[in-house]
N, C-alpha and C. Protein backbone atom coordinates (compact mmCIF):
# COMPACT_ATOMS: atom_id res chain seq x y z
N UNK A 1 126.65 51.04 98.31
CA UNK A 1 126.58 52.14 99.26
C UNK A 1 127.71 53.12 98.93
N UNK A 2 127.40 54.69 99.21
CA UNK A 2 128.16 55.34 98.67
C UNK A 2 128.89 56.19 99.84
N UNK A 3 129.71 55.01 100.34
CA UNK A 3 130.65 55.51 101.58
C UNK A 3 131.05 57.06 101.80
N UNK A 4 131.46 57.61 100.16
CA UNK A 4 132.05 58.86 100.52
C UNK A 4 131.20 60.05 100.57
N UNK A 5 129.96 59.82 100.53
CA UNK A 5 128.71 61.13 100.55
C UNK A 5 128.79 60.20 102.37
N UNK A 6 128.66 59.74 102.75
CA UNK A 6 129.24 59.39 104.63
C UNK A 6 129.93 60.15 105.15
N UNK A 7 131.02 59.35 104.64
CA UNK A 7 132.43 59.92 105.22
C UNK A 7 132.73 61.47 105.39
N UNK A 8 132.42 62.06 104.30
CA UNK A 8 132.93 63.33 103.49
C UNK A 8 132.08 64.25 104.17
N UNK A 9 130.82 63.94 104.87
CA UNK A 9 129.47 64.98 105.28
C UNK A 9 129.37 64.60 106.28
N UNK A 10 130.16 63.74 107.48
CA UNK A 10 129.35 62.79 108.59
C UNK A 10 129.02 64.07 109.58
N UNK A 11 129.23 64.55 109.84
CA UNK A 11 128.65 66.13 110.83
C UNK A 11 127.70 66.45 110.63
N UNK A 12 127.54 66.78 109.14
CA UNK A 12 126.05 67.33 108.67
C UNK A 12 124.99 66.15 108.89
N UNK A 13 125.64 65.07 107.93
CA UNK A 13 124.21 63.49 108.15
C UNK A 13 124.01 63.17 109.28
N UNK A 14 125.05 63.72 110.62
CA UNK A 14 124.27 62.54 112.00
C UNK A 14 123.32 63.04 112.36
N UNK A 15 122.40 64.27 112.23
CA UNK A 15 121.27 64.61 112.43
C UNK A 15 119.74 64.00 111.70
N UNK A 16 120.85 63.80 110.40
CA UNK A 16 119.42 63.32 109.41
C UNK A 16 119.41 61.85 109.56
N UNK A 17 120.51 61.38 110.01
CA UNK A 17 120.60 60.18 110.44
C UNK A 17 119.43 59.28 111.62
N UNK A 18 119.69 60.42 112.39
CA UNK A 18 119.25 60.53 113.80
C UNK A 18 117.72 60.58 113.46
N UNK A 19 117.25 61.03 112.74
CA UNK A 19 115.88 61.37 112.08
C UNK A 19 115.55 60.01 111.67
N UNK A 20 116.01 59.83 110.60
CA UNK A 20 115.83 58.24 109.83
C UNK A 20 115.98 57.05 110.23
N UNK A 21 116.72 57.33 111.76
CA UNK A 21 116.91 55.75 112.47
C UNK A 21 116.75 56.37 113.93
N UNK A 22 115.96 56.36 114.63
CA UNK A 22 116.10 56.74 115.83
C UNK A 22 116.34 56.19 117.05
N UNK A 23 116.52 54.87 116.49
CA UNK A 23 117.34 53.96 117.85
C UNK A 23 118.63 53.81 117.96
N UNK A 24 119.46 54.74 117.18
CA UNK A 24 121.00 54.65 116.81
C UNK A 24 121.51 55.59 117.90
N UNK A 25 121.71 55.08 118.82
CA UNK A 25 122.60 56.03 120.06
C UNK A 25 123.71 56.87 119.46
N UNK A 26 123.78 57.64 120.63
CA UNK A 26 125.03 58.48 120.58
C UNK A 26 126.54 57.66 120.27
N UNK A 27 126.28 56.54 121.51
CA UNK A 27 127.71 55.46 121.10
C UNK A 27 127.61 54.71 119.90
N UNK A 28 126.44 54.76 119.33
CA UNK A 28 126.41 54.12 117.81
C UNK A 28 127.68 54.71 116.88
N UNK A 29 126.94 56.40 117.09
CA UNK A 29 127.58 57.27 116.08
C UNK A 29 128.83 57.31 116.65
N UNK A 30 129.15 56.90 117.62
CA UNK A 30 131.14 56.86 117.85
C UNK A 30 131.91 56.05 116.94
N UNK A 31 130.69 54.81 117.34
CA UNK A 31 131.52 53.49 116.43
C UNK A 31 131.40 53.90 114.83
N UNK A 32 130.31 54.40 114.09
CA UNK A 32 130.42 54.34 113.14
C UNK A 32 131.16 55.64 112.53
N UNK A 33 131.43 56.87 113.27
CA UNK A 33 132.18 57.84 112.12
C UNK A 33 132.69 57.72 111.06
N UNK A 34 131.37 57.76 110.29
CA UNK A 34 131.26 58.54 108.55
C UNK A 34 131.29 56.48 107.99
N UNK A 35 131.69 55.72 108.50
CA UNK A 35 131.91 54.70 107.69
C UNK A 35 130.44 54.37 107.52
N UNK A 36 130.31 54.45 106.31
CA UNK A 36 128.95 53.17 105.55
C UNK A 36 128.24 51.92 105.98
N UNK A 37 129.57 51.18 106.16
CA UNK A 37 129.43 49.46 106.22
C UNK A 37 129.06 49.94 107.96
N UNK A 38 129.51 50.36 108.68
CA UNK A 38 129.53 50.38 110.10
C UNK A 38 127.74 50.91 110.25
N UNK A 39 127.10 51.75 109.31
CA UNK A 39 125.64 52.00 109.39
C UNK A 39 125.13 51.20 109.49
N UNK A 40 125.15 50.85 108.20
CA UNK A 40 124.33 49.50 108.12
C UNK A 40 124.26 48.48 109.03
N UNK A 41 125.50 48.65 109.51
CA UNK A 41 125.44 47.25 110.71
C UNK A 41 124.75 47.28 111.39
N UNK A 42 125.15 49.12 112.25
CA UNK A 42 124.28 49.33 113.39
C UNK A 42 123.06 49.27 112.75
N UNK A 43 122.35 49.56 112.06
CA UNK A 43 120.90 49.59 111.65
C UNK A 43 119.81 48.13 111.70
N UNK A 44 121.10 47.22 111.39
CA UNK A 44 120.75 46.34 111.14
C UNK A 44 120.51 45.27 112.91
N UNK A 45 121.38 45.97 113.54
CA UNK A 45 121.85 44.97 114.96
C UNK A 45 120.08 46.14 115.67
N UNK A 46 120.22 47.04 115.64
CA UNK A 46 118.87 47.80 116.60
C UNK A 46 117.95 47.65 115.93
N UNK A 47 117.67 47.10 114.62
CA UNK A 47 116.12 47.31 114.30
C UNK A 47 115.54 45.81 113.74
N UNK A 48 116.86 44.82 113.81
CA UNK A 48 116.40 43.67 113.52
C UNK A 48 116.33 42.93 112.34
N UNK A 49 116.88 43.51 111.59
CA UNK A 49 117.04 43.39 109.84
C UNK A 49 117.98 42.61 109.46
N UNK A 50 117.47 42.08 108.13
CA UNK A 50 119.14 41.68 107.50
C UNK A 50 119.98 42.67 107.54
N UNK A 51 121.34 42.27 106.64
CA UNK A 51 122.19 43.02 106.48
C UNK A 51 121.74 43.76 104.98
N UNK A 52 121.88 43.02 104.01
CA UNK A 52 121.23 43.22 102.95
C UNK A 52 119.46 44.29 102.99
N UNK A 53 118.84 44.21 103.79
CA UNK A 53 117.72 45.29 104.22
C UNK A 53 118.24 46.48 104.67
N UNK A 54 119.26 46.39 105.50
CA UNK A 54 119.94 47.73 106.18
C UNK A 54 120.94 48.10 105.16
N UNK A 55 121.58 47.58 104.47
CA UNK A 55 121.97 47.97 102.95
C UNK A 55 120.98 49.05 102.52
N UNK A 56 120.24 48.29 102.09
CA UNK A 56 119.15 48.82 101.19
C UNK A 56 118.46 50.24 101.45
N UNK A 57 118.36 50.31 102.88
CA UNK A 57 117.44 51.49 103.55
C UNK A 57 118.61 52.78 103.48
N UNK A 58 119.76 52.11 103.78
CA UNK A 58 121.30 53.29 103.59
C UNK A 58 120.93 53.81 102.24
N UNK A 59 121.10 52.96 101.41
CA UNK A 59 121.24 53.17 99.98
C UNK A 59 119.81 53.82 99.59
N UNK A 60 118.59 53.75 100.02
CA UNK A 60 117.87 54.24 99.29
C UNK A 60 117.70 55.25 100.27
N UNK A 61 118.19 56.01 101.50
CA UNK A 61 117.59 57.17 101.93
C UNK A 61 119.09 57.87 101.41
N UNK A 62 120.32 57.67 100.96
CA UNK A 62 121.21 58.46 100.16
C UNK A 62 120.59 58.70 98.91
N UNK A 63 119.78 58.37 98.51
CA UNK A 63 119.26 58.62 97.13
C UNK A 63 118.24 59.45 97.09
N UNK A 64 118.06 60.06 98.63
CA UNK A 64 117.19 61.30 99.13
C UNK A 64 117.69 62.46 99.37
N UNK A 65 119.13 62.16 99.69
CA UNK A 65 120.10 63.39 99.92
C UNK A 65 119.99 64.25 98.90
């Protein structure tokens, strides 16, 4: 995962974010500001996934950016 296209853009991505995962609350995006590993988590804790799946979905919708 490529933390710093996160970190570096998190203003611009919480919208597209918000698009691509839509059960990720507002207090999601508190906890996670811009961090990577913290996505995935949340992605992984609201939609029921491994960790390794919510990896994967990070990593392959950055590869859409």
């Amino acid at each position: 995962m490529n933390k710093d296209i996160i970190e570096g853009n998190w203003k611009q991505l919480k919208g597209k974010i918000q698009q691509q995962w839509g059960k990720l609350t507002d207090d999601d995006f508190d906890v996670i500001e811009g961090r990577g590993t913290e996505l995935a988590g949340r992605i992984q804790e609201r939609y029921g996934i491994s960790r390794d799946e919510a990896e994967k979905q990070v990593k392959d919708w950055e590869g859409r950016l």
